[in-house]
Protein backbone atom coordinates (compact mmCIF):
# COMPACT_ATOMS: atom_id res chain seq x y z
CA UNK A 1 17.57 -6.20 33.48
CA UNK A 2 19.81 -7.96 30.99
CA UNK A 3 20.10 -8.01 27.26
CA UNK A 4 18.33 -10.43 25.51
CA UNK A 5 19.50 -12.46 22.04
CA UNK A 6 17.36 -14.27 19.73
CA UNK A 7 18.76 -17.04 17.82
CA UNK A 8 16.42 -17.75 14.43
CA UNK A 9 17.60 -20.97 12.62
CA UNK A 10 17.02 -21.26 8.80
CA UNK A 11 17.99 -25.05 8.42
CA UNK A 12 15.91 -27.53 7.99
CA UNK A 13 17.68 -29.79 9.86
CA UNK A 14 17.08 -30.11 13.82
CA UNK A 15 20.64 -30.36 15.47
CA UNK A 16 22.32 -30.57 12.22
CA UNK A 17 25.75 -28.22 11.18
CA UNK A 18 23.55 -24.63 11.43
CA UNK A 19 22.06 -25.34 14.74
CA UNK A 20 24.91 -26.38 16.24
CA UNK A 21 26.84 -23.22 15.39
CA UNK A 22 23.54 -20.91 16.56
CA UNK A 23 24.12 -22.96 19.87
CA UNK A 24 27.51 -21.46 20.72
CA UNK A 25 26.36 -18.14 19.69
CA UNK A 26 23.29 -18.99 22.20
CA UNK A 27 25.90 -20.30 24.93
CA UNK A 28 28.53 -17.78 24.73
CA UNK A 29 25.47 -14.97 25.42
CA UNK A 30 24.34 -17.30 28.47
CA UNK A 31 27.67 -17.12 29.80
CA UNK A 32 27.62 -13.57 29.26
CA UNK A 33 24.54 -13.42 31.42
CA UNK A 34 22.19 -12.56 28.29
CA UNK A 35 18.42 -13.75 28.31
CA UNK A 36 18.78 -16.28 25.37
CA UNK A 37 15.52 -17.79 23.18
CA UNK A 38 15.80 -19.40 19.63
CA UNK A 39 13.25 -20.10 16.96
CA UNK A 40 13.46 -23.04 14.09
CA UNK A 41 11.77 -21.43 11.24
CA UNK A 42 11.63 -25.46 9.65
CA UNK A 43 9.15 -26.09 13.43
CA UNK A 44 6.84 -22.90 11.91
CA UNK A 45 4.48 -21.73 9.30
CA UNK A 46 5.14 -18.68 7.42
CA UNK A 47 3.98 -17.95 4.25
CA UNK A 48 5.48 -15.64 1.56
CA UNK A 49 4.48 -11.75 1.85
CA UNK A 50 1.36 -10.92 -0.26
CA UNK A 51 2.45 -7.63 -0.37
CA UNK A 52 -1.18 -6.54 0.32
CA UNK A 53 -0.29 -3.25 2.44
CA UNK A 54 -2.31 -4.31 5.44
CA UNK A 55 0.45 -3.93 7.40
CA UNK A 56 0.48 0.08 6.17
CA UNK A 57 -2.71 1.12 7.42
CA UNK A 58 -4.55 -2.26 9.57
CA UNK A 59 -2.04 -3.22 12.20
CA UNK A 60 -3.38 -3.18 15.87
CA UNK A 61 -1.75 -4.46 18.95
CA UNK A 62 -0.50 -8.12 17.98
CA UNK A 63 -2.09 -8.22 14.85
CA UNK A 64 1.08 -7.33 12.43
CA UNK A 65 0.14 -8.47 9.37
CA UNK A 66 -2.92 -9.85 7.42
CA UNK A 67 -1.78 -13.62 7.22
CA UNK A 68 -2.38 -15.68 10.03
CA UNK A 69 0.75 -18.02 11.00
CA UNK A 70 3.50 -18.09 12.98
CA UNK A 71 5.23 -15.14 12.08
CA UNK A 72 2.89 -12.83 14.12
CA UNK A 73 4.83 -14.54 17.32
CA UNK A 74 8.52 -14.32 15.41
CA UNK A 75 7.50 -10.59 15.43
CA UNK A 76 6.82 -10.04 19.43
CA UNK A 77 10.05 -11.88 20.28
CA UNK A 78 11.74 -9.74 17.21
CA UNK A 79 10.57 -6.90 19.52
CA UNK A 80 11.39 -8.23 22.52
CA UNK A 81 15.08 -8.72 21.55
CA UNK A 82 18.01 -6.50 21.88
CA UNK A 83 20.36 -8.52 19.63
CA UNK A 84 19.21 -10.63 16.57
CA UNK A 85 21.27 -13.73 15.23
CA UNK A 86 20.41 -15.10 11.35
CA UNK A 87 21.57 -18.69 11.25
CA UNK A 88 21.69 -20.39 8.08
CA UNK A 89 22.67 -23.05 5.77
CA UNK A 90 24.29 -21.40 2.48
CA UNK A 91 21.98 -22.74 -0.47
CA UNK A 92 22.97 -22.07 -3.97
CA UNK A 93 25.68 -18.80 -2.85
CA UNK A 94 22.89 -17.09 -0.38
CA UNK A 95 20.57 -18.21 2.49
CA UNK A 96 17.83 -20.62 2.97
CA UNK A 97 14.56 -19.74 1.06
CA UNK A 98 12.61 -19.82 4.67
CA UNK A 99 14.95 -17.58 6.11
CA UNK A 100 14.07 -15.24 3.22
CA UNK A 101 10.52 -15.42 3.57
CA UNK A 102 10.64 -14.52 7.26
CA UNK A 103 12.96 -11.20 6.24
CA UNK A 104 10.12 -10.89 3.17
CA UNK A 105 7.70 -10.87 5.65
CA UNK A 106 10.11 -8.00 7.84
CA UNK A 107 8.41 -5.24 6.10
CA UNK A 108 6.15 -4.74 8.93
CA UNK A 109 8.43 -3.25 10.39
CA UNK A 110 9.56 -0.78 8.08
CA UNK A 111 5.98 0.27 6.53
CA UNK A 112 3.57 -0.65 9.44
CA UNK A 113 1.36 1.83 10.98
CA UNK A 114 2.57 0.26 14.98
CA UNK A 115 5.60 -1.69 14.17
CA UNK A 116 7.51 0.53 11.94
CA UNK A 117 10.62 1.50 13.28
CA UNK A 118 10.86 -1.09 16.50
CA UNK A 119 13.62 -3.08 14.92
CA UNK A 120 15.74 0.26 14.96
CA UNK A 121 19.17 0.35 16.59
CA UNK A 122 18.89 -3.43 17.27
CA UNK A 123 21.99 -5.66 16.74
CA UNK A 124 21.71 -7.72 14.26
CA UNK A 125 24.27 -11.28 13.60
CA UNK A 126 24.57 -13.15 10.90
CA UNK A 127 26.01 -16.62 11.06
CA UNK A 128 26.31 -18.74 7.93
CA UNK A 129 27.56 -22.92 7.38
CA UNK A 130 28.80 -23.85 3.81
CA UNK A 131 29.94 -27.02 2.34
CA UNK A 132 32.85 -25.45 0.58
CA UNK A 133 35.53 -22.82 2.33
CA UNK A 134 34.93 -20.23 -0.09
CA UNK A 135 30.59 -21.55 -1.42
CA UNK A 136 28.34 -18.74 -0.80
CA UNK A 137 29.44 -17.72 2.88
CA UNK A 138 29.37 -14.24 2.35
CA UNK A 139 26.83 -13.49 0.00
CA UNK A 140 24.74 -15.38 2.62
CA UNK A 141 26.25 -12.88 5.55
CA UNK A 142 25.19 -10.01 2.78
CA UNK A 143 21.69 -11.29 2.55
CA UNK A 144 21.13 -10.90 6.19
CA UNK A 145 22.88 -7.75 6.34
CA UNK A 146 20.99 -5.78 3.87
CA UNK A 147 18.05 -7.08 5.86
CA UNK A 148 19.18 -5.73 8.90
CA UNK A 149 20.62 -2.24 7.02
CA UNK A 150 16.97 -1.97 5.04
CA UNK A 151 15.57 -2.27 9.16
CA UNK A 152 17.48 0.12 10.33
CA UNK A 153 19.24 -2.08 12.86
CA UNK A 154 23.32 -2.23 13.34
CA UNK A 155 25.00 -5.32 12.04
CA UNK A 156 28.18 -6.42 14.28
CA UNK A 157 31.13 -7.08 12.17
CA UNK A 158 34.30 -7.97 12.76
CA UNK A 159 37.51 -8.02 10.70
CA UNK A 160 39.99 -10.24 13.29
CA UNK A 161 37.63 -13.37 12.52
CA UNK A 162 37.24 -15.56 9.30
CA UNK A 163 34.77 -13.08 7.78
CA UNK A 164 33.73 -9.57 9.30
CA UNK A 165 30.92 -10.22 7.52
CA UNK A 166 29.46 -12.64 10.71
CA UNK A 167 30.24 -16.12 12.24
CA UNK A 168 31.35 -18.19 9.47
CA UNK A 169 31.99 -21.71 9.61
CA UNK A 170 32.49 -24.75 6.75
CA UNK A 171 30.83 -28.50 7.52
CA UNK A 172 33.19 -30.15 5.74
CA UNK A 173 36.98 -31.00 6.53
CA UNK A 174 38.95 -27.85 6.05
CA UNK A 175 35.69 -26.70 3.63
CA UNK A 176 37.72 -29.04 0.98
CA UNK A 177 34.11 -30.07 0.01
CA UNK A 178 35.27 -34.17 0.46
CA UNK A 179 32.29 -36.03 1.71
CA UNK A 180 32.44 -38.14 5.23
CA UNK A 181 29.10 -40.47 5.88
CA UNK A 182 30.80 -41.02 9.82
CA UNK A 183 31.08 -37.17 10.04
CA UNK A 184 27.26 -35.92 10.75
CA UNK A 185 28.55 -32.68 12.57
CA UNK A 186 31.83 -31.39 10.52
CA UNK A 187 30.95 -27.64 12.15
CA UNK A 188 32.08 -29.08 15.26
CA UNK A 189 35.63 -29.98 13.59
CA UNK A 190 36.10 -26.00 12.64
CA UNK A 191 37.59 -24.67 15.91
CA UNK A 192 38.45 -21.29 13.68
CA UNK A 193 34.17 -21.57 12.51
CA UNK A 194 33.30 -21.90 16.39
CA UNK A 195 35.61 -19.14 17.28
CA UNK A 196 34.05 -16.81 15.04
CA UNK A 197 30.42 -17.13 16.63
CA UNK A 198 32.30 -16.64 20.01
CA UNK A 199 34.31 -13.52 18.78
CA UNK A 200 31.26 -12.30 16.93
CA UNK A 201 29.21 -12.32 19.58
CA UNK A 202 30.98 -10.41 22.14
CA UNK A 203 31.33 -7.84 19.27
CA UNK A 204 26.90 -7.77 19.24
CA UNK A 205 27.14 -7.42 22.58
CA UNK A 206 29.87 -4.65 22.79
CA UNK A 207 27.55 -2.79 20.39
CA UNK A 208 24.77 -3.37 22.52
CA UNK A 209 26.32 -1.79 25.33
CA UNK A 210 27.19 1.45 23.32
CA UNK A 211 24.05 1.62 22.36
CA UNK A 212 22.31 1.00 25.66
CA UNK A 213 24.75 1.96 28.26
CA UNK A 214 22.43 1.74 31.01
CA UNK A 215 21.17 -1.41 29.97
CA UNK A 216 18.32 -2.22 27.96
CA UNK A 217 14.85 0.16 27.87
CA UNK A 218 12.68 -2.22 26.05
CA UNK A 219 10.56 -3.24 28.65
C-alpha cells in the first residue's frame, strides 16, 4: 500500500502558472511511487458555508454537509489522502476566493458528528504563484496553514527552500513584476520556484513516513 497525495488547484486557469507548479509537486510524488489524484476547484461547484450546523448533528455516511455540490466528493478523496497539497494563485496578498470557500466549507471536519477528526495527522502542502517576488506569497502559504493547523493536520515546512512556509514560486521574470505577452508560463522560468515544490515535497513525504512508519492505515 502506498501513500497517496492530493493535489487541489485554486486557479482559474487550466494549465496556466498554478497548475503547472501543482504538476511537479504531482510528478515528484509519482516518482516517489505515491498514488497521485488532483482536483480543479474552477471544473466544480461549491458554494459558500451556510453555517447551518447540519454538519454537527445530520451527517451520515457520504452525506457531509447539507448543500448538495461537489464538495461532498472533495471530502471522500480529502479522506482518502495521506498528504494534502493547496495550490494557488496569490490574489490581493492571500489565496484565491474558491480555494477559501472549499477550506470554509472544511468545518465538517472539525464539528461533524462522522467526519470530525479524519483530517487529523494528515500532511498538509501549501504551494503558492505570485506576480511579484515578494506580492502576497506568504500570507497565501499562512492562509492554508492555519487551515491545516485549525484541522489538526501537520503542515511540511521547510527552511533550506525559498519560503519554509511551502513551494513558492513567482510567474514573472525574476518576480520583477515586468509583463511578457510571449511568456504564457513564467513558473516554468523559476528553476529556484520548481525546486521548492520538489524539496517540499519530499519533506510531506518524510513526515508522512514518521507518522506512518508502516505505511499508511487508511484503508
Amino acid at each position: 500500500m502506498t501513500f497517496k497525495i492530493l493535489g487541489i488547484s485554486g486557479s482559474p486557469v487550466k494549465k496556466g502558472n498554478v497548475d503547472t507548479l501543482l504538476d511537479a509537486i504531482m510528478a515528484a510524488a509519482a516518482d516517489r511511487g505515491l498514488e497521485t489524484e488532483t482536483v480543479r476547484l474552477f471544473d466544480l461547484e461549491i458554494k459558500n458555508c451556510m453555517h447551518c450546523n447540519f454538519c454537527v448533528s445530520k451527517q451520515k455516511q457520504g452525506k457531509y454537509c447539507a448543500l448538495d455540490d461537489d464538495a461532498q466528493k472533495v471530502y471522500a478523496q480529502l479522506e482518502e489522502a495521506d498528504i494534502v497539497v493547496l495550490a494557488s494563485p496569490v490574489y490581493f496578498m492571500r489565496t484565491s476566493g474558491v480555494m477559501a470557500t472549499l477550506l470554509d466549507r472544511l468545518r465538517v471536519f472539525i464539528f461533524g458528528n462522522i467526519a470530525a477528526g479524519k483530517l487529523r495527522n494528515k500532511i498538509g502542502l501549501s504551494a503558492g504563484v505570485s506576480w511579484l517576488r515578494h506580492g502576497g506569497m506568504e500570507t497565501t502559504h499562512l492562509s492554508h496553514i492555519l487551515a491545516f493547523v485549525t484541522l489538526d493536520m501537520i503542515p511540511a515546512t521547510l527552511h533550506s527552500s525559498i519560503s519554509p512556509l511551502g513551494a513558492s514560486a513567482v510567474a514573472s521574470f525574476h518576480g520583477e513584476g515586468r509583463f511578457d505577452p510571449q511568456v504564457r508560463l513564467g513558473v516554468k522560468t523559476d528553476q529556484a520556484g520548481l525546486d521548492s515544490a520538489v524539496a517540499l515535497l519530499a519533506r510531506a513525504l518524510e513526515l508522512a513516513e514518521l507518522i506512518h512508519p508502516q505505511g499508511p492505515s487508511r484503508r
